[in-house]
PDB file of N, CA and C in Angstrom:
ATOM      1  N   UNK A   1     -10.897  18.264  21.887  1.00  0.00           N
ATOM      2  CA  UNK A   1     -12.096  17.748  21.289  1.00  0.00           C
ATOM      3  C   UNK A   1     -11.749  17.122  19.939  1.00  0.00           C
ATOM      4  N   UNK A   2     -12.410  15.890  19.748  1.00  0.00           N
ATOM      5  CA  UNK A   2     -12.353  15.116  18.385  1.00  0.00           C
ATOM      6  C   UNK A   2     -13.184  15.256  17.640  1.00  0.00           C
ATOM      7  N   UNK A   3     -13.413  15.435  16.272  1.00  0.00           N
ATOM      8  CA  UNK A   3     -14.367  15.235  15.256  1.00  0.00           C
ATOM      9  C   UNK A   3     -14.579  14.341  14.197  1.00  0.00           C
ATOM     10  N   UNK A   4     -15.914  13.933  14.324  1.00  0.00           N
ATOM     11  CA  UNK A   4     -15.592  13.023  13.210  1.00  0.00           C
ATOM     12  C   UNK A   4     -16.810  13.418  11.923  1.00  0.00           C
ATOM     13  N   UNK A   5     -16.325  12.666  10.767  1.00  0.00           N
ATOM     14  CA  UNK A   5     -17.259  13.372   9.663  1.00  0.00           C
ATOM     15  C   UNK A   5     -17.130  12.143   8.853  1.00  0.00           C
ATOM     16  N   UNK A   6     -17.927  11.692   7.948  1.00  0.00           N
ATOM     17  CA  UNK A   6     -17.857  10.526   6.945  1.00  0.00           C
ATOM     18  C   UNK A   6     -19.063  11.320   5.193  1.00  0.00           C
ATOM     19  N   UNK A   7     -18.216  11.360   4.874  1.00  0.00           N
ATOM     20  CA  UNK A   7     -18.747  11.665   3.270  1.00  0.00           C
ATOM     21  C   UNK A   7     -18.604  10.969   2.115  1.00  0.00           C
ATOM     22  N   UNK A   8     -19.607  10.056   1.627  1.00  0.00           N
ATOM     23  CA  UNK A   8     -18.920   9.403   0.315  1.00  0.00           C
ATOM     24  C   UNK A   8     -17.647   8.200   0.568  1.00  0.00           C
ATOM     25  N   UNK A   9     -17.772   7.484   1.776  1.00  0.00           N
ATOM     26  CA  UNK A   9     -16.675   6.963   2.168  1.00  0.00           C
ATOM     27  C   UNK A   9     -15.559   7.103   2.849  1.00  0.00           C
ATOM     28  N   UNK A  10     -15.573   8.356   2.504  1.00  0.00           N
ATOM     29  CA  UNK A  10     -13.841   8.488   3.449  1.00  0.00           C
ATOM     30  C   UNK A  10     -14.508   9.519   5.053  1.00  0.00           C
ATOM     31  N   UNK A  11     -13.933   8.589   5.766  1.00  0.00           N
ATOM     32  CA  UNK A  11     -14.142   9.371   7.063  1.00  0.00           C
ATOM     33  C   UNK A  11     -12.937  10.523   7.591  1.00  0.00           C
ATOM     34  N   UNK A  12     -13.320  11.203   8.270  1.00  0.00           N
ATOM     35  CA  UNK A  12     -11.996  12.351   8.931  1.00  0.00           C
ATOM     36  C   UNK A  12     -12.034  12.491   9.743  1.00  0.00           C
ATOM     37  N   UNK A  13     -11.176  12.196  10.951  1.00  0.00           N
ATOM     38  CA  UNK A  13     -10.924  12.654  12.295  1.00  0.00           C
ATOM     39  C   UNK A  13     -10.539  13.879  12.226  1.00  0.00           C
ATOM     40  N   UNK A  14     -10.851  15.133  13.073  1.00  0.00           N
ATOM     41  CA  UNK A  14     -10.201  16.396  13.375  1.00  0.00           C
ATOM     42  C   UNK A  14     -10.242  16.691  14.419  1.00  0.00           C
ATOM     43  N   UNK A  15      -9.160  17.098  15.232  1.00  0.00           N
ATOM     44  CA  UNK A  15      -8.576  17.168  15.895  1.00  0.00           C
ATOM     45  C   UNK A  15      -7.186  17.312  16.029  1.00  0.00           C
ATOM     46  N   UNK A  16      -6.431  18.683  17.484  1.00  0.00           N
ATOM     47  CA  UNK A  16      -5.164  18.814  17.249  1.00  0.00           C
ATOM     48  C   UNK A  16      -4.092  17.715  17.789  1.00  0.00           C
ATOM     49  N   UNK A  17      -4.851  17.101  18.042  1.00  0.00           N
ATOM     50  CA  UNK A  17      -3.788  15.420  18.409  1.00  0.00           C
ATOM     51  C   UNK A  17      -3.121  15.091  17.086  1.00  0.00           C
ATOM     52  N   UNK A  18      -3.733  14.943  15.906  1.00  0.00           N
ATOM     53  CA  UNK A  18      -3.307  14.908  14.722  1.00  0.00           C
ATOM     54  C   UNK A  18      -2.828  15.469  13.908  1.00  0.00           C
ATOM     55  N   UNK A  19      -1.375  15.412  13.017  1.00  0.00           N
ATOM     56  CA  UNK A  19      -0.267  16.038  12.644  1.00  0.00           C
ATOM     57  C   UNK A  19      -0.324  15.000  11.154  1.00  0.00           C
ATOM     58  N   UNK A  20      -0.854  15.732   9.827  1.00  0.00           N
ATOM     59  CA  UNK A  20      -0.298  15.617   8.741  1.00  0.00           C
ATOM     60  C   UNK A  20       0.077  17.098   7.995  1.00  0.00           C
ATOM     61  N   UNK A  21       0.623  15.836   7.140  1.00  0.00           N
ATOM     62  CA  UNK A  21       1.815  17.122   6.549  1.00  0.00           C
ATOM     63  C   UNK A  21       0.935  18.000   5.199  1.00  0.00           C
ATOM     64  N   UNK A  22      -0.700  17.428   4.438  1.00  0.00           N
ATOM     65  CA  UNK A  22      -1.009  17.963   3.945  1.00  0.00           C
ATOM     66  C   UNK A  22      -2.592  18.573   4.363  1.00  0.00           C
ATOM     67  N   UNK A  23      -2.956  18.032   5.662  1.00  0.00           N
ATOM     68  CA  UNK A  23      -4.192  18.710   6.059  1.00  0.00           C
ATOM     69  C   UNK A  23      -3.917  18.659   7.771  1.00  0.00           C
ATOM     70  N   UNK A  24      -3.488  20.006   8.315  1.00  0.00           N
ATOM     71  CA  UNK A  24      -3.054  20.256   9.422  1.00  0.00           C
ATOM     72  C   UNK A  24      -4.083  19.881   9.980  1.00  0.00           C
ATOM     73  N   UNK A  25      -4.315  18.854  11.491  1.00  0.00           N
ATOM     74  CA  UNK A  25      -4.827  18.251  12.276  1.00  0.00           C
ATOM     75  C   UNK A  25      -6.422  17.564  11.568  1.00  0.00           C
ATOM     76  N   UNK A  26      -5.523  16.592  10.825  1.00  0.00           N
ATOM     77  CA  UNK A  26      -6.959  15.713  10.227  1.00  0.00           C
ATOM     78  C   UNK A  26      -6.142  14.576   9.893  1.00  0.00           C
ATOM     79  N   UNK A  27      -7.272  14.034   9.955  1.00  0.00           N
ATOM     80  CA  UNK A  27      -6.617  12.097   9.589  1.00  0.00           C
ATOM     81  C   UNK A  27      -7.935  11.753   8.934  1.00  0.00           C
ATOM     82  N   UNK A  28      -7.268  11.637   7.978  1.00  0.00           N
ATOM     83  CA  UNK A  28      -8.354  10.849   6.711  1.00  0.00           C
ATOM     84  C   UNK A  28      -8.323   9.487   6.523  1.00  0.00           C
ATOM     85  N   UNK A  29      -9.760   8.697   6.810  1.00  0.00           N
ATOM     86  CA  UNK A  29      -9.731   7.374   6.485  1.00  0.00           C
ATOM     87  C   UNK A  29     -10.762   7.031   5.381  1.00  0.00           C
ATOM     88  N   UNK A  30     -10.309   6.452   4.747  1.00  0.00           N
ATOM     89  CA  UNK A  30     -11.281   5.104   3.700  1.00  0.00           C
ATOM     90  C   UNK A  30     -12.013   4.022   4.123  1.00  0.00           C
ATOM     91  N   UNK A  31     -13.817   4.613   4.434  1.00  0.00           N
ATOM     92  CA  UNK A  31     -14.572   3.604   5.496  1.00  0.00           C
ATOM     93  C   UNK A  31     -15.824   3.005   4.398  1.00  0.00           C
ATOM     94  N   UNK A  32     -16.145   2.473   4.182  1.00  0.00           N
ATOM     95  CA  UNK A  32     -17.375   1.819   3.483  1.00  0.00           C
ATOM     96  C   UNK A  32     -17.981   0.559   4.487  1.00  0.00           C
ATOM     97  N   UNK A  33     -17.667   0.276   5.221  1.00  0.00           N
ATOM     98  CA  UNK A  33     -18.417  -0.566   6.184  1.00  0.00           C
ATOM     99  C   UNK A  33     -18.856   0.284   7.277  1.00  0.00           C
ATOM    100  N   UNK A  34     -20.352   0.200   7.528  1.00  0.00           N
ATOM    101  CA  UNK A  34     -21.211   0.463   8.490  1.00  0.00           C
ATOM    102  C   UNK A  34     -20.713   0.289   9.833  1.00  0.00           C
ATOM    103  N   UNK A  35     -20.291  -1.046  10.060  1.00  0.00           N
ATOM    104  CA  UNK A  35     -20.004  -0.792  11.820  1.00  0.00           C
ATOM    105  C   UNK A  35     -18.548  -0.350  11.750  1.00  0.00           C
ATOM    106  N   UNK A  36     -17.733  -0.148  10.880  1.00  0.00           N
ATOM    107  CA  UNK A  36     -16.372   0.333  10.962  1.00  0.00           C
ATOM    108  C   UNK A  36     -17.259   2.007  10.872  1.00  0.00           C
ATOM    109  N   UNK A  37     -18.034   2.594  10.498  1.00  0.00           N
ATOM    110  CA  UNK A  37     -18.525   3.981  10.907  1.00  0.00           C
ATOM    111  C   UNK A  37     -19.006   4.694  11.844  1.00  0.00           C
ATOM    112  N   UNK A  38     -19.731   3.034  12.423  1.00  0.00           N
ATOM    113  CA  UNK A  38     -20.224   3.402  14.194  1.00  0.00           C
ATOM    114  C   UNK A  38     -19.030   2.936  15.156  1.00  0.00           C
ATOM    115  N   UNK A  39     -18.400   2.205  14.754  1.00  0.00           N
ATOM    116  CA  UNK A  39     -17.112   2.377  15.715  1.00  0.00           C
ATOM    117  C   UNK A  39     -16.493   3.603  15.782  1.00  0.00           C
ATOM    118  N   UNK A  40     -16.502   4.218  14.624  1.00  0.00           N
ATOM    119  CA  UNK A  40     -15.329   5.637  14.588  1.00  0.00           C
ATOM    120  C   UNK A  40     -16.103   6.465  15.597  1.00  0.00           C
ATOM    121  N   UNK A  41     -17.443   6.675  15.317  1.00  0.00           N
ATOM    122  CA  UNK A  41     -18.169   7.439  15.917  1.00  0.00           C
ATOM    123  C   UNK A  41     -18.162   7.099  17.293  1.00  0.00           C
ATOM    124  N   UNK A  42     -18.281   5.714  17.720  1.00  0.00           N
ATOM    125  CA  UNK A  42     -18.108   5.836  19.256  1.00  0.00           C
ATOM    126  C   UNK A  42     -16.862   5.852  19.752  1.00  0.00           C
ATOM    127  N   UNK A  43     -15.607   5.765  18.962  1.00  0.00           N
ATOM    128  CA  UNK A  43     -14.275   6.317  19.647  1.00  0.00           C
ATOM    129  C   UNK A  43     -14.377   7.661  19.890  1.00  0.00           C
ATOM    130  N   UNK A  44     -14.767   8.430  18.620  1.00  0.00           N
ATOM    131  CA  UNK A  44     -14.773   9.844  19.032  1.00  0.00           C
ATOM    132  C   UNK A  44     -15.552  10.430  20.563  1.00  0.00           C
ATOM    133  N   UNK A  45     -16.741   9.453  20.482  1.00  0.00           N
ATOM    134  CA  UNK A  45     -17.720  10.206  21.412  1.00  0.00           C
ATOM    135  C   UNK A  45     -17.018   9.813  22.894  1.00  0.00           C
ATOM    136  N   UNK A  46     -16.573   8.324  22.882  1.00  0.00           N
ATOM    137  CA  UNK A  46     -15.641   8.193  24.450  1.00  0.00           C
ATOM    138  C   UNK A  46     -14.456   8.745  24.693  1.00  0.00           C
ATOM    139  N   UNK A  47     -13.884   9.298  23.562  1.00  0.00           N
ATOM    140  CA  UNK A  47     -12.067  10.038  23.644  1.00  0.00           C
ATOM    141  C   UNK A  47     -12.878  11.498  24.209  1.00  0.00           C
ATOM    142  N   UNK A  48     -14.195  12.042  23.825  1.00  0.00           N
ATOM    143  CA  UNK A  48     -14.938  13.399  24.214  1.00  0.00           C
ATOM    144  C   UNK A  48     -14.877  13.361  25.667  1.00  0.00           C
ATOM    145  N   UNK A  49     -15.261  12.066  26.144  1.00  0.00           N
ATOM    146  CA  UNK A  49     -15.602  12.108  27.385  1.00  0.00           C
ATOM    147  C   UNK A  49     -14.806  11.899  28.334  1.00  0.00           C
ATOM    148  N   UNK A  50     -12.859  12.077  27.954  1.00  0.00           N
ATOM    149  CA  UNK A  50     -11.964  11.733  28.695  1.00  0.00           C
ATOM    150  C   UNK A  50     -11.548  13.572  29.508  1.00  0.00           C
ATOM    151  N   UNK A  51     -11.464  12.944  30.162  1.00  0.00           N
ATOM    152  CA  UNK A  51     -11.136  14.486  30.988  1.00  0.00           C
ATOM    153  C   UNK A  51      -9.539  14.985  30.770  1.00  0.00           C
ATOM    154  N   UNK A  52      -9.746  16.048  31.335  1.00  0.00           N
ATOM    155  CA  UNK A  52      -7.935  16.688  30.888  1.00  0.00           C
ATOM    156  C   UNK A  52      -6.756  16.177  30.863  1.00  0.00           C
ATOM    157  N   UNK A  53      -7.182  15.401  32.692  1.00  0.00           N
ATOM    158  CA  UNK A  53      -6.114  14.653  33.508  1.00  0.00           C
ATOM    159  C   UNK A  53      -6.384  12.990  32.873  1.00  0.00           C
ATOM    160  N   UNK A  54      -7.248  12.567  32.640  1.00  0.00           N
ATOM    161  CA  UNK A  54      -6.925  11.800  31.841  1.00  0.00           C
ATOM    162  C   UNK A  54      -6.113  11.485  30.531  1.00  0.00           C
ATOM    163  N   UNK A  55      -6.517  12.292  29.499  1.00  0.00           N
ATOM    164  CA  UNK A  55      -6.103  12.936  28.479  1.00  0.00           C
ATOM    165  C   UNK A  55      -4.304  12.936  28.581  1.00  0.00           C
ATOM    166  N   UNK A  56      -3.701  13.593  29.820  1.00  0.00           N
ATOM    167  CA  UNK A  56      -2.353  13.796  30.451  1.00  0.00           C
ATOM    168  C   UNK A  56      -2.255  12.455  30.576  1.00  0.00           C
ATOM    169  N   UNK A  57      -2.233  11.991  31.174  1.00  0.00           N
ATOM    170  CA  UNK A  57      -1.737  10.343  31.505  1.00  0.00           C
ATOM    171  C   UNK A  57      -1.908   9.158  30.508  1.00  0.00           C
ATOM    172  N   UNK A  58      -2.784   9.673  29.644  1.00  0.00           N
ATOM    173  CA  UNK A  58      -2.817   8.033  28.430  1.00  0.00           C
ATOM    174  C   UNK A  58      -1.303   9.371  27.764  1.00  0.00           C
ATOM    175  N   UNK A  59      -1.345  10.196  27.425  1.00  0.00           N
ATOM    176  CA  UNK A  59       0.088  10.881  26.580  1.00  0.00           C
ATOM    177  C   UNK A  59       1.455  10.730  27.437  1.00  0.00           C
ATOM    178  N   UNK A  60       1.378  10.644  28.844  1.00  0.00           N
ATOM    179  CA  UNK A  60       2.789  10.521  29.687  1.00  0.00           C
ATOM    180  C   UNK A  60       2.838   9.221  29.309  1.00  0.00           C
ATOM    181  N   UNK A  61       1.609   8.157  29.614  1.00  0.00           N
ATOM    182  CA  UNK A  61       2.478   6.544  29.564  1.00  0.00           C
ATOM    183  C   UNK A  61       2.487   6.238  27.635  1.00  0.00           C
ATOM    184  N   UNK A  62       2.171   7.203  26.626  1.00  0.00           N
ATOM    185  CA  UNK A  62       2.528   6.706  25.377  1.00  0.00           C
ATOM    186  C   UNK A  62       4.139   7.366  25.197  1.00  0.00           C
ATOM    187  N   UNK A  63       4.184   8.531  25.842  1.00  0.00           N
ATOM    188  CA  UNK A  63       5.590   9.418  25.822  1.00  0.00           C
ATOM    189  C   UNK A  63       6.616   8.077  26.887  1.00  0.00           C
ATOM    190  N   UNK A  64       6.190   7.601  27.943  1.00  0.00           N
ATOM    191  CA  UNK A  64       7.162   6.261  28.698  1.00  0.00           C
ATOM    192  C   UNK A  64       7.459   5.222  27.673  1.00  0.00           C
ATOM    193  N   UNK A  65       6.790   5.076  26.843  1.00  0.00           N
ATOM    194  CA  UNK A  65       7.188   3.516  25.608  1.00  0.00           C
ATOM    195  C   UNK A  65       8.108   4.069  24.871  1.00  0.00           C
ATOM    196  N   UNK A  66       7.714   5.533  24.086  1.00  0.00           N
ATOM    197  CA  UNK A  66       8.584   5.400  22.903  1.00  0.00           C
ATOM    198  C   UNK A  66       9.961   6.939  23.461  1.00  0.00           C
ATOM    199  N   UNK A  67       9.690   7.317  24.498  1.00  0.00           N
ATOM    200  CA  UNK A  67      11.193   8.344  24.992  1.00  0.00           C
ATOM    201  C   UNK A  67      12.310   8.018  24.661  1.00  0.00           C
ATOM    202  N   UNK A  68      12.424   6.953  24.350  1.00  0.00           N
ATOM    203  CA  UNK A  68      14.127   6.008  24.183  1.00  0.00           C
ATOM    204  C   UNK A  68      14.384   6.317  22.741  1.00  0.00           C
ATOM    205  N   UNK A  69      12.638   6.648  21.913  1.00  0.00           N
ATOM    206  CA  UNK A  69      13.267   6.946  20.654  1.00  0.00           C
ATOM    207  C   UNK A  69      13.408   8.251  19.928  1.00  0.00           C
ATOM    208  N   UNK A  70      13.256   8.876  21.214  1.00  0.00           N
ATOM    209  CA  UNK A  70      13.363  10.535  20.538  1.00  0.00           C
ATOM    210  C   UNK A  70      13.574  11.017  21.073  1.00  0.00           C
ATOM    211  N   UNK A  71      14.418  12.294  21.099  1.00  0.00           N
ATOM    212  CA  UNK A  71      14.864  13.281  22.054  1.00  0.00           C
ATOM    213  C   UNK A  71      14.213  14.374  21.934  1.00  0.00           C
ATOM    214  N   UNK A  72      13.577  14.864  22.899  1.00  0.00           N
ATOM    215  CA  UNK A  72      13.631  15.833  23.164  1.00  0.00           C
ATOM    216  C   UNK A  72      13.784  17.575  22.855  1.00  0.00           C
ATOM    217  N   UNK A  73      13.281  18.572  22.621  1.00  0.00           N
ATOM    218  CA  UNK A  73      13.882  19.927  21.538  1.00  0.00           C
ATOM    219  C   UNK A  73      14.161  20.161  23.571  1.00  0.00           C
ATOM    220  N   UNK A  74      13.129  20.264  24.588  1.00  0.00           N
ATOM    221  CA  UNK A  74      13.514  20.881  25.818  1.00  0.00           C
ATOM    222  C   UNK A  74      13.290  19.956  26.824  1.00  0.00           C
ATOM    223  N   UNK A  75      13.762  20.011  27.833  1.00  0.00           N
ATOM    224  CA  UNK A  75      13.440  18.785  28.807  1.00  0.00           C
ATOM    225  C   UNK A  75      12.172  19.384  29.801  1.00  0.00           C
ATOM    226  N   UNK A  76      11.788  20.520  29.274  1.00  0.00           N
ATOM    227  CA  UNK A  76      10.650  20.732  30.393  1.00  0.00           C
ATOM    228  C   UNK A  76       9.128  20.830  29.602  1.00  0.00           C
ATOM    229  N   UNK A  77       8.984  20.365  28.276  1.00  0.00           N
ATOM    230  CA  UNK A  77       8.346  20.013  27.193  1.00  0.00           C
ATOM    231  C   UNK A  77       7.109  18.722  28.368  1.00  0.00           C
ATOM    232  N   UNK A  78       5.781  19.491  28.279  1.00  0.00           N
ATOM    233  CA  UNK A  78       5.047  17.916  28.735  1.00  0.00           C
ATOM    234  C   UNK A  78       4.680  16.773  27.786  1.00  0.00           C
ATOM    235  N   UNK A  79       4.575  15.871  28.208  1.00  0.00           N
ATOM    236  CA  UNK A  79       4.168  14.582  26.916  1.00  0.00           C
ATOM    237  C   UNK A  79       2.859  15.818  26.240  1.00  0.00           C
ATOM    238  N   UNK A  80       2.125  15.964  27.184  1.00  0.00           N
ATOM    239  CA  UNK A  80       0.415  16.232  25.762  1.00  0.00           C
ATOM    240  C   UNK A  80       0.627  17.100  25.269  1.00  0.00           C
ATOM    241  N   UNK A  81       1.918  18.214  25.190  1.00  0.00           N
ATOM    242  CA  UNK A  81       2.171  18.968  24.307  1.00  0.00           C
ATOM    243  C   UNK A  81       2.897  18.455  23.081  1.00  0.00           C
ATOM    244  N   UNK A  82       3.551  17.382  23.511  1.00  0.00           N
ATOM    245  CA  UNK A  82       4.561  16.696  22.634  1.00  0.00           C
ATOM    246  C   UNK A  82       3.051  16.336  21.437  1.00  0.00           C
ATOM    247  N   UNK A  83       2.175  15.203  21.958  1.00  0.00           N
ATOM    248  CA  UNK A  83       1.487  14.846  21.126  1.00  0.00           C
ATOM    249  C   UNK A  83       0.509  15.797  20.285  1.00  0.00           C
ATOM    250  N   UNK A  84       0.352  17.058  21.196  1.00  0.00           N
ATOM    251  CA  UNK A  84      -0.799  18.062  20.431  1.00  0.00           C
ATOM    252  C   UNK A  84       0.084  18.968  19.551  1.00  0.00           C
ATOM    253  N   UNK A  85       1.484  18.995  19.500  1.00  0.00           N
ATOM    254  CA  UNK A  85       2.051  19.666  18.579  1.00  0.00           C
ATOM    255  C   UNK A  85       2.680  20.987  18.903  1.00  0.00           C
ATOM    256  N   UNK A  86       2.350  21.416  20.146  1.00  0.00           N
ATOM    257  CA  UNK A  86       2.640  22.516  20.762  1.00  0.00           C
ATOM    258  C   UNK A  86       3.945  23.014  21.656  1.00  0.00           C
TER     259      UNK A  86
END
């Protein structure tokens, strides 16, 4: 599940898809335009509505582009763990 929040400008995604190094699973953006706020909001609400097995397959074919540039800690590691951090 994704979250989104907008206060005073800066919007925040939360969610464990997201990996920073000073606010564990949040991505902070700088939004002051209106439809850049209803866009965020309707990414969040259609990424809600992706199912598990979906979810698995947009992370296997982003893990197929960039595999060449990273190895691996185990080879039995799935892509959506790779991306959720787990």
């Amino acid at each position: 599940m994704t979250y989104w929040s907008n206060e005073n400008g800066e919007g925040s995604f939360q969610s464990k898809f997201f990996q920073d190094d000073e606010h564990k699973h949040r991505l902070s953006i700088y939004i002051n335009d209106d439809k850049l706020k209803e866009c965020a909001e309707k990414c969040v609400e259609s990424f809600n509505n992706l199912t598990d097995g979906m979810i698995d397959e947009i992370c296997t074919q982003l893990w197929e582009n960039v595999k060449d540039e990273f190895t691996l800690p185990n080879a039995s590691v799935k892509p959506l763990n790779l991306f959720m951090g787990i």
